[in-house]
N, C-alpha and C. Protein backbone atom coordinates (compact mmCIF):
# COMPACT_ATOMS: atom_id res chain seq x y z
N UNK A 1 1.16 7.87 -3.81
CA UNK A 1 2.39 7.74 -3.09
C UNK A 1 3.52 8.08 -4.05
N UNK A 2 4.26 8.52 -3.60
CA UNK A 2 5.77 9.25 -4.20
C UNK A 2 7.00 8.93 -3.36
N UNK A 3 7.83 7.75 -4.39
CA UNK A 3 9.04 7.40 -3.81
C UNK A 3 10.17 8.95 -3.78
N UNK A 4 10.80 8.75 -2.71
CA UNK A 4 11.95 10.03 -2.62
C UNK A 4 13.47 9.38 -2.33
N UNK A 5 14.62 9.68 -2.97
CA UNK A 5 15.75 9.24 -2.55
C UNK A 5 16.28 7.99 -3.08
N UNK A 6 17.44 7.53 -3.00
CA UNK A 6 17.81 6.61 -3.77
C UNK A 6 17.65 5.20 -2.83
N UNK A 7 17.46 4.22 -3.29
CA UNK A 7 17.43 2.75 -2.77
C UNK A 7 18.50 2.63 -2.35
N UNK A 8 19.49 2.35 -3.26
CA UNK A 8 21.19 2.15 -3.40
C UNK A 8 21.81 2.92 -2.76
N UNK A 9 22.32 2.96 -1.81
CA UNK A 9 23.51 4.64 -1.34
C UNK A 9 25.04 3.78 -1.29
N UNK A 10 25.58 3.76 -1.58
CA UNK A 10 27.28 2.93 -1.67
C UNK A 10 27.32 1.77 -1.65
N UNK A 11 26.76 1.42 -2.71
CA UNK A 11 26.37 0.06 -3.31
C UNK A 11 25.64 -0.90 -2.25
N UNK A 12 24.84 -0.06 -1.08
CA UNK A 12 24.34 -1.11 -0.42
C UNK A 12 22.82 -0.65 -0.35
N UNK A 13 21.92 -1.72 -0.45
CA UNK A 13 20.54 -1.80 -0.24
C UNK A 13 20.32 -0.39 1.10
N UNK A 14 19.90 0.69 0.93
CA UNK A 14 19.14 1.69 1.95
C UNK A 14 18.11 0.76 2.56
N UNK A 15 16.83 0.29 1.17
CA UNK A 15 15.48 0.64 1.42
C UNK A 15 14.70 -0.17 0.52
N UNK A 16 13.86 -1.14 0.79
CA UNK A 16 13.53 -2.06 -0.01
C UNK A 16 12.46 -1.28 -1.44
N UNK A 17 12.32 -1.53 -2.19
CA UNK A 17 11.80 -1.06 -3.63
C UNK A 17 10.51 -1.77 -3.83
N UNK A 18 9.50 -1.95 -2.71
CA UNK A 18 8.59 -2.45 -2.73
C UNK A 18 7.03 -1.92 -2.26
N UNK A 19 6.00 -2.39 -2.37
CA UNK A 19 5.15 -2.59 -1.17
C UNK A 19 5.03 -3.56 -0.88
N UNK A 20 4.26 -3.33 0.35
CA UNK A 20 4.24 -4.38 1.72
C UNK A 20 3.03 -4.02 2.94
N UNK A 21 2.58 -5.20 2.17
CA UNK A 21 1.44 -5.52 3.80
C UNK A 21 1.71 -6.06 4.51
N UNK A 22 1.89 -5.38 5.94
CA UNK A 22 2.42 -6.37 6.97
C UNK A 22 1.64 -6.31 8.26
N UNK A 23 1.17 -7.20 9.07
CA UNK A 23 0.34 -7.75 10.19
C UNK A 23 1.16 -8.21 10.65
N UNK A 24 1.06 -7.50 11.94
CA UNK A 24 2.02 -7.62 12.95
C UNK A 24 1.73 -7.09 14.34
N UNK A 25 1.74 -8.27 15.12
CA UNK A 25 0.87 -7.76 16.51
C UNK A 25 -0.56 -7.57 16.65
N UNK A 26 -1.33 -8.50 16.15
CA UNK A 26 -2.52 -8.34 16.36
C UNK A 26 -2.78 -9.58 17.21
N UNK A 27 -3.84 -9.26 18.20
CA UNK A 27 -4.17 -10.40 18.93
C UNK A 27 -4.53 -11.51 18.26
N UNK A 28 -3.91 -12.36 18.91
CA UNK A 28 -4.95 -13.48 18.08
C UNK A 28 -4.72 -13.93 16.04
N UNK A 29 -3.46 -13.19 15.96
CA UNK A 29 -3.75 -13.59 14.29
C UNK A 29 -1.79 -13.81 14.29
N UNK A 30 -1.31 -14.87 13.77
CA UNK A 30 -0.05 -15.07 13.27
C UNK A 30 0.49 -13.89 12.81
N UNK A 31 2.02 -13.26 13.34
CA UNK A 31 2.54 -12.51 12.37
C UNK A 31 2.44 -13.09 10.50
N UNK A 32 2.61 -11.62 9.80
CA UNK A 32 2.87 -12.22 8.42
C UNK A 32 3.21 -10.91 7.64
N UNK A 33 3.18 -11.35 6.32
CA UNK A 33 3.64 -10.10 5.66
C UNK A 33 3.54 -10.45 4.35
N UNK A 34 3.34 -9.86 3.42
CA UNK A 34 2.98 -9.69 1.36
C UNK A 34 3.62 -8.97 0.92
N UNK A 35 4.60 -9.35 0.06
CA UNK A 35 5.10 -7.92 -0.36
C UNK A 35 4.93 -8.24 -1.99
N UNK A 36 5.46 -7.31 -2.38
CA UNK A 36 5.36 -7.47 -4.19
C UNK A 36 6.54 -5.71 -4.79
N UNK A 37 6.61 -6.43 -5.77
CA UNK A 37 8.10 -5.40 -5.97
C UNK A 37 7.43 -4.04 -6.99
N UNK A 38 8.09 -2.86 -7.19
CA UNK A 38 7.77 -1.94 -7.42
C UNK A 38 9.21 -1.12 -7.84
N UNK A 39 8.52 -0.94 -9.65
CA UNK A 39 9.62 -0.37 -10.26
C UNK A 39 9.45 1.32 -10.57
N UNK A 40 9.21 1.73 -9.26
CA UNK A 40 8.85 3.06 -9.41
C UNK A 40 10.42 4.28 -9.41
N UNK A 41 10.23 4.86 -9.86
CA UNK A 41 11.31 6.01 -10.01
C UNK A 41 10.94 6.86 -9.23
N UNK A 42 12.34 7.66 -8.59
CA UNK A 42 11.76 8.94 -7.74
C UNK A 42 10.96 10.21 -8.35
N UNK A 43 10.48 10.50 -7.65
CA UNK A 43 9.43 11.45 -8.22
C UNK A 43 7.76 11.25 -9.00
N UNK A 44 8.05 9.89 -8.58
CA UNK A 44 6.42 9.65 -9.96
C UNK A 44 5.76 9.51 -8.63
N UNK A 45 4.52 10.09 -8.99
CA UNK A 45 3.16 9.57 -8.43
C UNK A 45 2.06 8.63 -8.74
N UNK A 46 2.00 7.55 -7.81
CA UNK A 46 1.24 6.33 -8.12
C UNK A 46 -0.16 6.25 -7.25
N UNK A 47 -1.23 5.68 -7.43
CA UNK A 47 -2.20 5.49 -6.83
C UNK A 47 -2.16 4.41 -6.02
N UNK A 48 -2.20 4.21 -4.87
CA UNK A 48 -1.88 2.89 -4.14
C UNK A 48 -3.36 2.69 -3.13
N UNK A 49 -4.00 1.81 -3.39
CA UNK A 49 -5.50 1.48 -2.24
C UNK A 49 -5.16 0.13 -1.74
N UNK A 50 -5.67 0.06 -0.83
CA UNK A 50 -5.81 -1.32 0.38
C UNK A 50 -7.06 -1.34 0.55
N UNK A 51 -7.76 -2.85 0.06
CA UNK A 51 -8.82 -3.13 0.02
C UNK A 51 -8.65 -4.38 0.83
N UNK A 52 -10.11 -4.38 1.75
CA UNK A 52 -10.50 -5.83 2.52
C UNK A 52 -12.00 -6.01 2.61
N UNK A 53 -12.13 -7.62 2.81
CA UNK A 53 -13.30 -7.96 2.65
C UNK A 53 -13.06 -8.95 3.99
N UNK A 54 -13.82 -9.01 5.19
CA UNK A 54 -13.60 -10.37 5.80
C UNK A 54 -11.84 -10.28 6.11
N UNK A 55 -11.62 -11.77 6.06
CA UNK A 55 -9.97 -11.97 5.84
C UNK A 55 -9.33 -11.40 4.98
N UNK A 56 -9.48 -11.11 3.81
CA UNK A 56 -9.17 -11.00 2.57
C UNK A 56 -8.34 -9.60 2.21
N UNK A 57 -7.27 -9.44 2.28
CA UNK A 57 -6.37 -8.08 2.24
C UNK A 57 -5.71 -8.34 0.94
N UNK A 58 -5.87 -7.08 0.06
CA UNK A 58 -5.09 -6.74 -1.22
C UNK A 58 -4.97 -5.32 -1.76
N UNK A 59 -3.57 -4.82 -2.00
CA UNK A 59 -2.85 -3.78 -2.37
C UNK A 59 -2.74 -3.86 -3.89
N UNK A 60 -4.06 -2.42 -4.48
CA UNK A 60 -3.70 -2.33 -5.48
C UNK A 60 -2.43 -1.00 -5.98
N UNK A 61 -2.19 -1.28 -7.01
CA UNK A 61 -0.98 0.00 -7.30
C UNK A 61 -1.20 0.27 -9.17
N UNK A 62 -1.79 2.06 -8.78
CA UNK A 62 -2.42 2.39 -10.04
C UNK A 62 -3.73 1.52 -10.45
N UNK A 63 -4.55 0.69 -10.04
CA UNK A 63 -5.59 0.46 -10.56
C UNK A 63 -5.27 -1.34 -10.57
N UNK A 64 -4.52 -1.68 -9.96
CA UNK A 64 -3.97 -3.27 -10.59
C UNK A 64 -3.82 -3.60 -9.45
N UNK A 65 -4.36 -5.54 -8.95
CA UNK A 65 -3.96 -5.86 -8.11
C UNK A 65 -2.37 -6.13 -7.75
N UNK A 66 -1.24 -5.80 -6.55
CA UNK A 66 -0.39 -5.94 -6.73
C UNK A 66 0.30 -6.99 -5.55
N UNK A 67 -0.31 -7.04 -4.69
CA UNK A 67 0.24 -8.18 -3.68
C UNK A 67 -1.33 -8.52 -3.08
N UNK A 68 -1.24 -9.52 -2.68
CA UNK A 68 -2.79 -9.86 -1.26
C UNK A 68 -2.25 -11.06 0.07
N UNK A 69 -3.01 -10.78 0.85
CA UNK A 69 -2.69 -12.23 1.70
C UNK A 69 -4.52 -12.30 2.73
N UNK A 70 -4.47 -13.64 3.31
CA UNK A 70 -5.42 -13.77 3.62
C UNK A 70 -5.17 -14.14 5.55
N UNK A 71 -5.89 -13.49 6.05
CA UNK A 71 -5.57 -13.25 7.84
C UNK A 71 -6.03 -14.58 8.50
N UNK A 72 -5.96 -14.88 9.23
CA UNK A 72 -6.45 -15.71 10.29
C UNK A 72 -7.40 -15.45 10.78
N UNK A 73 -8.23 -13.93 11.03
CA UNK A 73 -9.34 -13.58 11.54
C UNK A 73 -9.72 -12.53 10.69
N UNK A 74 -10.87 -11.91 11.18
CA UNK A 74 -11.01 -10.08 10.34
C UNK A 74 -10.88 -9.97 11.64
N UNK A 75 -10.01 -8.33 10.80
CA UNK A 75 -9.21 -7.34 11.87
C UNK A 75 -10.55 -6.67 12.47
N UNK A 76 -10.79 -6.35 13.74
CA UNK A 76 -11.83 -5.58 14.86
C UNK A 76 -11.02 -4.09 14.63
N UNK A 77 -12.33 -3.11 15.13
CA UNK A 77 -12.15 -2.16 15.41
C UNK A 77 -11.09 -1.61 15.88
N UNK A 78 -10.88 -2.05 17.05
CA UNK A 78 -9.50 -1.94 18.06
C UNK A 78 -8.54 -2.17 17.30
N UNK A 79 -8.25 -3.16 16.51
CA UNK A 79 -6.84 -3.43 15.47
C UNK A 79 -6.58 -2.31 15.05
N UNK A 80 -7.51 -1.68 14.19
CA UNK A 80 -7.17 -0.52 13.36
C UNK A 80 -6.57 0.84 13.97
N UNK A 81 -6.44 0.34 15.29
CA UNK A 81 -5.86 1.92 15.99
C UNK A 81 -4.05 1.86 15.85
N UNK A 82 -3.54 0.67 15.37
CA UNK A 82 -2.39 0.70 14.79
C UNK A 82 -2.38 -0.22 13.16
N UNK A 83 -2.57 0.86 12.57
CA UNK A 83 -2.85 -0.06 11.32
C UNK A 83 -1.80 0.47 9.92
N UNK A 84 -1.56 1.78 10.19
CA UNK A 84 -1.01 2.54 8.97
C UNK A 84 0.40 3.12 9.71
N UNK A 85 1.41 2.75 8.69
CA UNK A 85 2.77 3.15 8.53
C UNK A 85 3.07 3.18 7.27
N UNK A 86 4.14 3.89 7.13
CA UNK A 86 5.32 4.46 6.11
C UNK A 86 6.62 3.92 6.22
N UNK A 87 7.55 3.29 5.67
CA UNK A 87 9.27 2.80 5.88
C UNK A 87 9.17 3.68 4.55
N UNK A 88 10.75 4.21 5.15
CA UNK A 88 11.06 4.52 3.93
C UNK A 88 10.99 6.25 3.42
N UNK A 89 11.53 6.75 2.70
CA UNK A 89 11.41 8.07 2.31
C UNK A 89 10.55 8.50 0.89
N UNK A 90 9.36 8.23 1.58
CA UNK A 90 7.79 8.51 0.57
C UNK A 90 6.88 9.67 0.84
N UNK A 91 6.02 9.81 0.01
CA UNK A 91 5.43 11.35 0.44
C UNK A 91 3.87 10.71 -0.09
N UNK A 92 3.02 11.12 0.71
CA UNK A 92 1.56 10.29 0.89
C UNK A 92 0.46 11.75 0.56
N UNK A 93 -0.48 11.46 -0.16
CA UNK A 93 -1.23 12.80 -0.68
C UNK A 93 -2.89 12.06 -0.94
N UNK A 94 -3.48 13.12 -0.15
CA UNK A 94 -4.86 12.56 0.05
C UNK A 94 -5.53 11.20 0.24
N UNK A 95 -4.80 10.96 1.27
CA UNK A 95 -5.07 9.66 1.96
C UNK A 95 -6.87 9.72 2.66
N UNK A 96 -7.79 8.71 2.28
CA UNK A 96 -9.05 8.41 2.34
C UNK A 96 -9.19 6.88 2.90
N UNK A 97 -10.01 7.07 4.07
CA UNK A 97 -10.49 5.69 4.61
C UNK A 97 -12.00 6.07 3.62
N UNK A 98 -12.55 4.80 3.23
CA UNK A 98 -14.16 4.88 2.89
C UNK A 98 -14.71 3.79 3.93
N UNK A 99 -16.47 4.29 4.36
CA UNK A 99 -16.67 3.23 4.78
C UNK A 99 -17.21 2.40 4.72
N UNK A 100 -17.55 2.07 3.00
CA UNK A 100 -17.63 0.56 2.51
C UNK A 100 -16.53 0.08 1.74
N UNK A 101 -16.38 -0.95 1.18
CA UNK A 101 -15.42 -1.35 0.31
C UNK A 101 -16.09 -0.86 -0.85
N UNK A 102 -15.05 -0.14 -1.81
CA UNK A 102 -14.61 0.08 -3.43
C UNK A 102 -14.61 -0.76 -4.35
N UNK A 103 -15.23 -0.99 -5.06
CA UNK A 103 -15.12 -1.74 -6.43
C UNK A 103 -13.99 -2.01 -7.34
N UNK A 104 -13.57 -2.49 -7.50
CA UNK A 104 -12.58 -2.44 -8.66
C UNK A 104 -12.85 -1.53 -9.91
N UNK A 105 -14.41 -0.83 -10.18
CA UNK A 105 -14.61 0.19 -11.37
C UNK A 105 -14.24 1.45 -10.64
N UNK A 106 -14.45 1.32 -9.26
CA UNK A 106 -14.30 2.95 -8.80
C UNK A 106 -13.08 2.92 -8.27
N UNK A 107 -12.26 1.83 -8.00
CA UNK A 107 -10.87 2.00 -7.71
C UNK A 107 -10.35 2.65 -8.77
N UNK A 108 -10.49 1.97 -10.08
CA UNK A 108 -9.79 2.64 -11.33
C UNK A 108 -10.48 3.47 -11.75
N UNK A 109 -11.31 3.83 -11.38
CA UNK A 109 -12.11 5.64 -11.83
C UNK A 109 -11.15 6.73 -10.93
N UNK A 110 -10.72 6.42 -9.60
CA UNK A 110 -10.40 6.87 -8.78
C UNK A 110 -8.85 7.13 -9.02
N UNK A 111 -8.58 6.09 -9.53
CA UNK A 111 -7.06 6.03 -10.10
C UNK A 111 -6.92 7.35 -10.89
N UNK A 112 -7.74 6.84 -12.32
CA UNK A 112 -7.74 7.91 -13.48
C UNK A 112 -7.93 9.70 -12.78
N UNK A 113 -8.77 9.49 -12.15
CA UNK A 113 -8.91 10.70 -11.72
C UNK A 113 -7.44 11.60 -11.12
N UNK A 114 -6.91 10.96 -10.48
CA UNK A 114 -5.64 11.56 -9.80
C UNK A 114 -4.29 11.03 -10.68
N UNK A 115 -4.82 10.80 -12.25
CA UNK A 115 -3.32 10.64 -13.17
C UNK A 115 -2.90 12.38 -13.32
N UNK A 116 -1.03 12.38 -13.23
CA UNK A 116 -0.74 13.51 -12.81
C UNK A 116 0.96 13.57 -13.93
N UNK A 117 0.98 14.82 -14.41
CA UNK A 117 2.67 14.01 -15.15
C UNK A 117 3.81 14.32 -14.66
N UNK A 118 4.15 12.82 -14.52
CA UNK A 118 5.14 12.83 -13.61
C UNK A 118 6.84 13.70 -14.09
N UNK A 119 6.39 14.37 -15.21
CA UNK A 119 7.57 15.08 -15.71
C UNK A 119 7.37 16.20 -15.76
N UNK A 120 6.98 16.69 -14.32
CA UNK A 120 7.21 18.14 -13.89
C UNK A 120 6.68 19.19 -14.58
């Protein structure tokens, strides 16, 4: 993922400087939301995966856990037909569902693999 544009535009907050897992509207499970802050500069490219087990939801960034929260249910099939959004002015590059869960060795193999320099 690649932040674009400034946060700040006339000294007022645009666009929050974060990620964020957010559940919202699913049958049966409390709204909620995780966020965790992110000191990324425009133009860099970061590795960002969403991993779940069961309840269990966590956003790593570059290879590191960076926010998690835990659901009220596991999400069904049907959930997942609204599951993925973007806020914000970001640019998304080879986006992969797998269909088991990732390891934490092949998350960060996976990471390394797509390190890129971010100085053009």
């Amino acid at each position: 993922m690649q932040r674009q544009g400034k946060i700040v535009k006339d000294g007022r907050l645009t666009r929050a400087s974060g990620l964020m897992l957010w559940f919202h509207y699913f049958k049966d499970i409390p709204n909620q939301a995780t966020s965790g802050p992110c000191e990324w500069k425009d133009g860099e490219w970061h590795h960002v995966a969403i991993t779940w087990r069961g309840t269990k939801w966590e956003a790593l960034v570059d290879g590191k856990v960076h926010t998690g929260t835990t659901l009220a249910r596991p999400l069904k099939r049907e959930d997942l037909t609204q599951m993925f959004s973007v806020y914000g002015n970001a640019l998304i590059d080879e986006f992969t569902i797998y269909r088991r869960p990732l390891s934490g060795e092949e998350i960060e193999r996976l990471n390394a693999l797509g390190k890129v320099s971010n100085s053009g």
